[in-house]
C-alpha atoms as a PDB file:
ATOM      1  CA  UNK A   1     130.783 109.684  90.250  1.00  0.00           C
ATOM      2  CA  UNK A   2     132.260 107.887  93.446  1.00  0.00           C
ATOM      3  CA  UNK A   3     131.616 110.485  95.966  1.00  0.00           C
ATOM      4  CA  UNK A   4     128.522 110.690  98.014  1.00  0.00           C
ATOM      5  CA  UNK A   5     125.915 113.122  97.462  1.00  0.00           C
ATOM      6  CA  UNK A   6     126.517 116.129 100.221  1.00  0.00           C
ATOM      7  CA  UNK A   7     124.517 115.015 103.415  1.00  0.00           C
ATOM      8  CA  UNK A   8     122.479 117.689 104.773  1.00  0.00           C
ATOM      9  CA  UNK A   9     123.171 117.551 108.566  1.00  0.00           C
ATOM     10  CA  UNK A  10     121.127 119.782 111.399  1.00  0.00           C
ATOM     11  CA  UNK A  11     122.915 121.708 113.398  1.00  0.00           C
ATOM     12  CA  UNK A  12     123.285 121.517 117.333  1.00  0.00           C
ATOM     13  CA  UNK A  13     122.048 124.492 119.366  1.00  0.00           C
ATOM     14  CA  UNK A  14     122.950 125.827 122.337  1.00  0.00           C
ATOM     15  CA  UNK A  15     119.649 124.683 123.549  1.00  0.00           C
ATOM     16  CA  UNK A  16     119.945 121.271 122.414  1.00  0.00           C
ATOM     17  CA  UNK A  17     123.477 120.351 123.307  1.00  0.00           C
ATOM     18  CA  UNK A  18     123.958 117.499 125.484  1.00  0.00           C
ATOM     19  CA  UNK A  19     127.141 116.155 126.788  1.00  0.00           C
ATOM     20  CA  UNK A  20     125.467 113.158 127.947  1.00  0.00           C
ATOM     21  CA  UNK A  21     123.923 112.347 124.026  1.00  0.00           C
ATOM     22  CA  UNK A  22     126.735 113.558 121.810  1.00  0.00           C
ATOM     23  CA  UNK A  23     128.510 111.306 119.643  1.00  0.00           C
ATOM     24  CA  UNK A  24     130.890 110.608 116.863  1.00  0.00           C
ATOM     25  CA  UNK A  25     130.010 110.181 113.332  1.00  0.00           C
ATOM     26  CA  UNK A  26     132.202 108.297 110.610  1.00  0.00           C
ATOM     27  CA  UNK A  27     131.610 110.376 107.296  1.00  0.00           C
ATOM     28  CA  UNK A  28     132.924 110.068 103.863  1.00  0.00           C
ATOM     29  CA  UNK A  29     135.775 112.907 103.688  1.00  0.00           C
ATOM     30  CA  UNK A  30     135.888 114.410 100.291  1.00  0.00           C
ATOM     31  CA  UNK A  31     131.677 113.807 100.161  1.00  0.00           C
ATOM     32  CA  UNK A  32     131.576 116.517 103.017  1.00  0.00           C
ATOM     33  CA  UNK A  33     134.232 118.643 102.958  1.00  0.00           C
ATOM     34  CA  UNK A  34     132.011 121.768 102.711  1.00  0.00           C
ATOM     35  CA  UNK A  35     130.629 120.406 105.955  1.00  0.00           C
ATOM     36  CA  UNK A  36     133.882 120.173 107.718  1.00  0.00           C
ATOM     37  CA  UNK A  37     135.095 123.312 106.944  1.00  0.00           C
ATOM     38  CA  UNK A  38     132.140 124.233 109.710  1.00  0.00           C
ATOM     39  CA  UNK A  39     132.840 121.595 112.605  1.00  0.00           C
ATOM     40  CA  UNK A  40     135.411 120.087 114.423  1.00  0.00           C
ATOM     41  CA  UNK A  41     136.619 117.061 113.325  1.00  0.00           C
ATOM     42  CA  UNK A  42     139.233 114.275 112.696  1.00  0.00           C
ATOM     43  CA  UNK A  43     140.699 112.592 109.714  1.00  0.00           C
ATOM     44  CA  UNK A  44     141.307 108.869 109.239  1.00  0.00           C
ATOM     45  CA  UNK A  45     142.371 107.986 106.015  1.00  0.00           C
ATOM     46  CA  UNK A  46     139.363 109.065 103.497  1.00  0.00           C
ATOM     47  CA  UNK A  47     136.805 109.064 106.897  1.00  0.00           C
ATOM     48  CA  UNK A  48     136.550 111.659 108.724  1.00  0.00           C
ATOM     49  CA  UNK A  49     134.916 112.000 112.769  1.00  0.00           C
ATOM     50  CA  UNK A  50     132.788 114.386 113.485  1.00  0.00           C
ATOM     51  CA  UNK A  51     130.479 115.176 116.822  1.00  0.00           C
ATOM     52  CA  UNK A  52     126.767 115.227 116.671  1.00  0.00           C
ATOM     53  CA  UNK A  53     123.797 115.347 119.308  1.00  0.00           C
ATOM     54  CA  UNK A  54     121.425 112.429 119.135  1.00  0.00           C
ATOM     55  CA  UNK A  55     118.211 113.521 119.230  1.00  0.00           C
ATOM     56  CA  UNK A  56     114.732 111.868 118.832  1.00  0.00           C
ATOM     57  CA  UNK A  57     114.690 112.341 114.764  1.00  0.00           C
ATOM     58  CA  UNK A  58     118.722 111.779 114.161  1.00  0.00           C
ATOM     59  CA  UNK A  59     121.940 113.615 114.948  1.00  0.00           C
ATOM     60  CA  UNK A  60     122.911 117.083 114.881  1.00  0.00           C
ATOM     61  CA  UNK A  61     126.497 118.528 114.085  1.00  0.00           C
ATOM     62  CA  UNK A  62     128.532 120.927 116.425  1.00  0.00           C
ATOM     63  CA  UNK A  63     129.601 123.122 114.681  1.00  0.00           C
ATOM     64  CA  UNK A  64     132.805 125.036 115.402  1.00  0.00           C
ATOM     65  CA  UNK A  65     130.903 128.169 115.932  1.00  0.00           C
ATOM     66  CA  UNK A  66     128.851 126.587 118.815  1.00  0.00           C
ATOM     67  CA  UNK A  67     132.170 124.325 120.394  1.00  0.00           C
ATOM     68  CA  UNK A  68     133.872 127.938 120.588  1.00  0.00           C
ATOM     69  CA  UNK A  69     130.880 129.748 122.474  1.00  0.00           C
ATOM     70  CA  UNK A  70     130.500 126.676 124.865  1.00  0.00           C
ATOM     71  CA  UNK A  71     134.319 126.118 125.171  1.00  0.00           C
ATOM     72  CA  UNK A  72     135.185 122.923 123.684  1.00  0.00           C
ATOM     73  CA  UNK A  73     137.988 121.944 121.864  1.00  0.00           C
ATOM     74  CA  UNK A  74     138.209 119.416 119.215  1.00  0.00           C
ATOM     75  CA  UNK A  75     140.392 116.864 121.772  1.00  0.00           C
ATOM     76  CA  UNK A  76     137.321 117.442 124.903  1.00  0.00           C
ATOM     77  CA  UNK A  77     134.379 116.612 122.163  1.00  0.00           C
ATOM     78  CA  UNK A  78     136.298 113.340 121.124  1.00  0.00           C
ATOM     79  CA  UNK A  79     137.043 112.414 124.909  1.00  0.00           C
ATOM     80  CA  UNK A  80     133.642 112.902 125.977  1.00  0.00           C
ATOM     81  CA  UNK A  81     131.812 111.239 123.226  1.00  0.00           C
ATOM     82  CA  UNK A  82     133.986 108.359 123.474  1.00  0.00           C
ATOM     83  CA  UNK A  83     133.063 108.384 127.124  1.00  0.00           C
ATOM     84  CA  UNK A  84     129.143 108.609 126.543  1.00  0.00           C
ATOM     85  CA  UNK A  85     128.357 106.941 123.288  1.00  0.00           C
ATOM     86  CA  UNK A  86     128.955 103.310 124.528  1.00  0.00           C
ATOM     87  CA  UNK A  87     125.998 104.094 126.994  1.00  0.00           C
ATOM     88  CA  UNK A  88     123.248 105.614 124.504  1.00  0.00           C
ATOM     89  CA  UNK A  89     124.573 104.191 121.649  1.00  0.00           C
ATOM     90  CA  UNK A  90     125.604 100.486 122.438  1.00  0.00           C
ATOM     91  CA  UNK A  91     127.199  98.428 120.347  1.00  0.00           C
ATOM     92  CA  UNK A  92     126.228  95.405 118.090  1.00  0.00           C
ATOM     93  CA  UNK A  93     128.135  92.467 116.544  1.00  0.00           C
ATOM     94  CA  UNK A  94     126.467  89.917 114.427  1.00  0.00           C
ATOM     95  CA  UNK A  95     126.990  87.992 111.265  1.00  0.00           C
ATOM     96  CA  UNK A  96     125.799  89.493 107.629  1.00  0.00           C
ATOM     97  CA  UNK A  97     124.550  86.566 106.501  1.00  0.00           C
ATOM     98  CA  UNK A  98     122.400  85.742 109.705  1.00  0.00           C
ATOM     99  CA  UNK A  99     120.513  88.882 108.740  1.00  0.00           C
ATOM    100  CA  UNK A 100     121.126  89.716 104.753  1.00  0.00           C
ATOM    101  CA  UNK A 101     120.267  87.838 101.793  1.00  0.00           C
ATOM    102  CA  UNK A 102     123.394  88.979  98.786  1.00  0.00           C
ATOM    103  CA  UNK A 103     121.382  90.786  95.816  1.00  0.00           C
ATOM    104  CA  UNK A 104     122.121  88.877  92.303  1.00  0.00           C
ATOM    105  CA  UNK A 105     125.787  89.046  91.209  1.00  0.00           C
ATOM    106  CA  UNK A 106     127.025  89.482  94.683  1.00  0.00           C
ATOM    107  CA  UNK A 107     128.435  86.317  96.575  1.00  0.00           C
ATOM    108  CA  UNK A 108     130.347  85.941  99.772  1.00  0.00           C
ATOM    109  CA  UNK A 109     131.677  82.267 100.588  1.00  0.00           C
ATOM    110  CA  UNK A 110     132.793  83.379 104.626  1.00  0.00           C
ATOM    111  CA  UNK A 111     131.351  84.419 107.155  1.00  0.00           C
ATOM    112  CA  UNK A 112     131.293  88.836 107.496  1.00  0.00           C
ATOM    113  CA  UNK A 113     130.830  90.315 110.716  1.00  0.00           C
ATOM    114  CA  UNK A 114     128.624  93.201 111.263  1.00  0.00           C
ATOM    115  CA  UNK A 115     129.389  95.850 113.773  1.00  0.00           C
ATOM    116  CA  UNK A 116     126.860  99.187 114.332  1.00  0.00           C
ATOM    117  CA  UNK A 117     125.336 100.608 116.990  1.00  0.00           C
ATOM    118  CA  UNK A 118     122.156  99.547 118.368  1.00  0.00           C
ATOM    119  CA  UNK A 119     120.027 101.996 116.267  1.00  0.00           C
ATOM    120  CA  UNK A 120     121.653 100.829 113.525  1.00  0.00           C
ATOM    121  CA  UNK A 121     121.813 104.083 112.142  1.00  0.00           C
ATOM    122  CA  UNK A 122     125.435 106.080 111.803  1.00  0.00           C
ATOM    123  CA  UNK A 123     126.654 102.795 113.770  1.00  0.00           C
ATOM    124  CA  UNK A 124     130.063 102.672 111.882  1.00  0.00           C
ATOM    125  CA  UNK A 125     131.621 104.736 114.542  1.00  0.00           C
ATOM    126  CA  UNK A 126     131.468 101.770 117.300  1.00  0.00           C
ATOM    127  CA  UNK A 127     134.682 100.994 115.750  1.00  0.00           C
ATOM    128  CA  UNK A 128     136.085 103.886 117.775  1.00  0.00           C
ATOM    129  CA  UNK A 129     134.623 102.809 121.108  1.00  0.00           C
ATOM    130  CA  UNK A 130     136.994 102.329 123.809  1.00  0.00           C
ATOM    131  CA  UNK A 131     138.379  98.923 124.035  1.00  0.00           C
ATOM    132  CA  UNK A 132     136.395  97.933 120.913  1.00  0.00           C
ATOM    133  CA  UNK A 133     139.456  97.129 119.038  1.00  0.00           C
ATOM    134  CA  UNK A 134     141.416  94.763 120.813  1.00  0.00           C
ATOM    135  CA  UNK A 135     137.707  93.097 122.054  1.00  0.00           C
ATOM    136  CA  UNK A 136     137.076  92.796 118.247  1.00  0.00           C
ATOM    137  CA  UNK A 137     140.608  90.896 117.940  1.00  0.00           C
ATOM    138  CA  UNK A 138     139.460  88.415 120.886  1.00  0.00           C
ATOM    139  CA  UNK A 139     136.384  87.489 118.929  1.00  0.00           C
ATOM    140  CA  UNK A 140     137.964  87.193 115.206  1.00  0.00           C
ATOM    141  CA  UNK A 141     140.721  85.537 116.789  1.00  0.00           C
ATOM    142  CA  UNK A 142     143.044  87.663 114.245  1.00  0.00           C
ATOM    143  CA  UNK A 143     143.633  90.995 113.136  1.00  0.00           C
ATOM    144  CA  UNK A 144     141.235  91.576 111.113  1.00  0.00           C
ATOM    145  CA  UNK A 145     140.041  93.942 107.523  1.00  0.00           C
ATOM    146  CA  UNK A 146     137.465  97.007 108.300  1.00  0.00           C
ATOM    147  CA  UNK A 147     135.053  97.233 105.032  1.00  0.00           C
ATOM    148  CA  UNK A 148     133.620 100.325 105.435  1.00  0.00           C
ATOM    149  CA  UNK A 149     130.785  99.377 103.848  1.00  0.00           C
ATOM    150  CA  UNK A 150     128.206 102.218 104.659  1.00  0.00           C
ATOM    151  CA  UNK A 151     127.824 105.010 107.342  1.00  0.00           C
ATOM    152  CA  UNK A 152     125.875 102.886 109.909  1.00  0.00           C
ATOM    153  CA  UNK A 153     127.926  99.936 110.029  1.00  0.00           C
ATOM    154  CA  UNK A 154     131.344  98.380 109.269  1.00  0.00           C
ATOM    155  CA  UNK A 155     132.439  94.620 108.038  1.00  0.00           C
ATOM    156  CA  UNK A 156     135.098  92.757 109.598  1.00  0.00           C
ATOM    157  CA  UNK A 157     136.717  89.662 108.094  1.00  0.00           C
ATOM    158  CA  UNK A 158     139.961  87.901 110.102  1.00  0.00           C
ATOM    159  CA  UNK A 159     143.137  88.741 107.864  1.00  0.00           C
ATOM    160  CA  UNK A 160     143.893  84.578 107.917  1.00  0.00           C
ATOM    161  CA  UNK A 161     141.102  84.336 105.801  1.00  0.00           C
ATOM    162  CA  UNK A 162     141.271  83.686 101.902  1.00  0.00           C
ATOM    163  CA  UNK A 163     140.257  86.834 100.739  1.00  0.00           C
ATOM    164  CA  UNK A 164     142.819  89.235  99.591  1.00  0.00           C
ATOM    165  CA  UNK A 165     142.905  92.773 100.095  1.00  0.00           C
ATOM    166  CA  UNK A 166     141.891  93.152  95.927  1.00  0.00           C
ATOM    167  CA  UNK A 167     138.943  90.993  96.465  1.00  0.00           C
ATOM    168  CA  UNK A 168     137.654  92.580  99.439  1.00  0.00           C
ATOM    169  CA  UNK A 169     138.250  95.868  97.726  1.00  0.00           C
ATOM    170  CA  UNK A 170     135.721  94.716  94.872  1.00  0.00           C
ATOM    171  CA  UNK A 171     133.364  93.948  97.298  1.00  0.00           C
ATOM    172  CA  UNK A 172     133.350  96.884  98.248  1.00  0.00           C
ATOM    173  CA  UNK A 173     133.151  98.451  95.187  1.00  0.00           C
ATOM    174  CA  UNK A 174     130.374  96.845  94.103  1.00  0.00           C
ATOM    175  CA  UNK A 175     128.409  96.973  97.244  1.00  0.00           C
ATOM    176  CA  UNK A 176     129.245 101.050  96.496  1.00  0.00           C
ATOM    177  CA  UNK A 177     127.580 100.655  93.359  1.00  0.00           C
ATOM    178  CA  UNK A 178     124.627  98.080  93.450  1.00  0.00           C
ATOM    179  CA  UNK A 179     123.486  97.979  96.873  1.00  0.00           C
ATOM    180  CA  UNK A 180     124.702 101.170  99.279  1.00  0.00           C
ATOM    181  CA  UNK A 181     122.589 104.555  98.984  1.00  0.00           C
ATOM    182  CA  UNK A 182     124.807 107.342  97.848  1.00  0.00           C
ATOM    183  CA  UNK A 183     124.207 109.373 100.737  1.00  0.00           C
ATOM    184  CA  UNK A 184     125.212 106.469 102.885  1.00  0.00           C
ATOM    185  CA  UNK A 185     128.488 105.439 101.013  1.00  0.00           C
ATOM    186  CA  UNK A 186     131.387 105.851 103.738  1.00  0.00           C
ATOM    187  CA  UNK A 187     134.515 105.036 102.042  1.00  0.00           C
ATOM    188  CA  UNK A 188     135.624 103.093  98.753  1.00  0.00           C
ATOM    189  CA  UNK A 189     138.965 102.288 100.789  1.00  0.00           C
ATOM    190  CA  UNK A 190     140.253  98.982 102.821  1.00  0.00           C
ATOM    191  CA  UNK A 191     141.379  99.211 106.222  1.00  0.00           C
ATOM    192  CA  UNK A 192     143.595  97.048 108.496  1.00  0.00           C
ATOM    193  CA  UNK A 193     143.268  96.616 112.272  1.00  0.00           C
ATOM    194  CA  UNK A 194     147.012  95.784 113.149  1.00  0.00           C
ATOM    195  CA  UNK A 195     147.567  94.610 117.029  1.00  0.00           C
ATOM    196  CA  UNK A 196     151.059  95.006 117.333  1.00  0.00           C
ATOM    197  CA  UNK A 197     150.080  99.064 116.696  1.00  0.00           C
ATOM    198  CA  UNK A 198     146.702  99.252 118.019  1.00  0.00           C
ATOM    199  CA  UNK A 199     146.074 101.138 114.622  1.00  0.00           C
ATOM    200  CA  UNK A 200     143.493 101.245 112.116  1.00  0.00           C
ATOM    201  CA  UNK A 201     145.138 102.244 109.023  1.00  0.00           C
ATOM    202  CA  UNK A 202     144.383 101.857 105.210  1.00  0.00           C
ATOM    203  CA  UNK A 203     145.316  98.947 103.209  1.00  0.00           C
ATOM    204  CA  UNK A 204     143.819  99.876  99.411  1.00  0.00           C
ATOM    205  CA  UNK A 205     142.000 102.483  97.349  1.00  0.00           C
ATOM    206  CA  UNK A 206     139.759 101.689  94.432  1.00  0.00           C
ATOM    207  CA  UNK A 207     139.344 105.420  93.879  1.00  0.00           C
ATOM    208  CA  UNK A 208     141.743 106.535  91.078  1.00  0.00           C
ATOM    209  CA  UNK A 209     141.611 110.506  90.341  1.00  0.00           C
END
């Protein structure tokens, strides 16, 4: 089975909400769409964005029972996470194999960049930080592939590269299957950062219903 386990995900209380500490999650779509039927979110591709606290022992979700009561719509969460999350939840760039030995049967012959947050934990969602895009181009040098290879962090590797979209896509897959937690898988699809767009769209699906 391809999908994620559900996630179980606290839920943010009136008490607890902070504009100053909420932020965006990346989530795997179909693995919690019985959670997004309860919170505001947004769709990219097979991710979807959805706002959280950070507190001491994680994240908790708004829900769209608590945005209502406190008067938020979907469109003020995203603009004021975007706003705050660079500044409690900087971001991190850094090579996989400065940090990662690849488990048997897994190879890479280039160099993978790394991008989370600096906890490391739900990181994968510094791809949405303001300016992060177009900063990410200045360092590849290219446009550049988005693996999403678990919920706390994304790969990038420059399009000039060798690899193909298919390859890529395998890598992937297998990461999926030998190496990522199911509760931590984030997609099974390629995407492309494009500059003449400024989009983030997807290239390929391994996922075949």
């Amino acid at each position: 089975k391809r999908f994620s386990p559900k996630r179980k995900m606290k839920k943010t209380t009136i008490q607890s909400f902070s504009e100053e500490r909420l932020a965006i999650l990346l989530l795997n779509r179909d693995a919690n769409a019985d959670l997004l039927a309860d919170v505001p979110h947004r769709l990219l591709g097979d991710l979807a964005e959805v706002y959280a606290v950070q507190e001491e022992d994680g994240f908790s979700c708004v829900t769209n029972e608590l945005a209502e009561k406190l008067g938020y719509s979907e469109e003020e969460l995203r603009k004021i996470a975007l706003q705050e999350m660079p500044h409690h939840l900087g971001a991190v760039l850094f090579l996989l194999q400065d940090v990662m030995e690849m488990p048997e049967g897994i190879s890479i012959d280039m160099p993978f960049y790394v991008l989370s947050n600096n906890k490391q934990f739900f990181g994968a969602s510094a791809i949405l930080y303001p300016g992060m895009l177009p900063y990410l181009r200045m360092c590849l040098q290219s446009d550049f592939y988005m693996i999403p290879s678990s919920v706390h962090e994304v790969l990038l590797v420059p399009v000039e590269k060798p690899y193909t979209p298919d390859r890529l896509v395998s890598l992937l897959k297998d990461a999926n299957e030998s190496v990522v937690r199911p509760e931590d898988r984030l997609s099974w699809m390629l995407y492309r950062y494009d500059s003449k767009t400024g989009e983030i769209v997807p290239v390929f699906s391994t996922f075949c219903p």
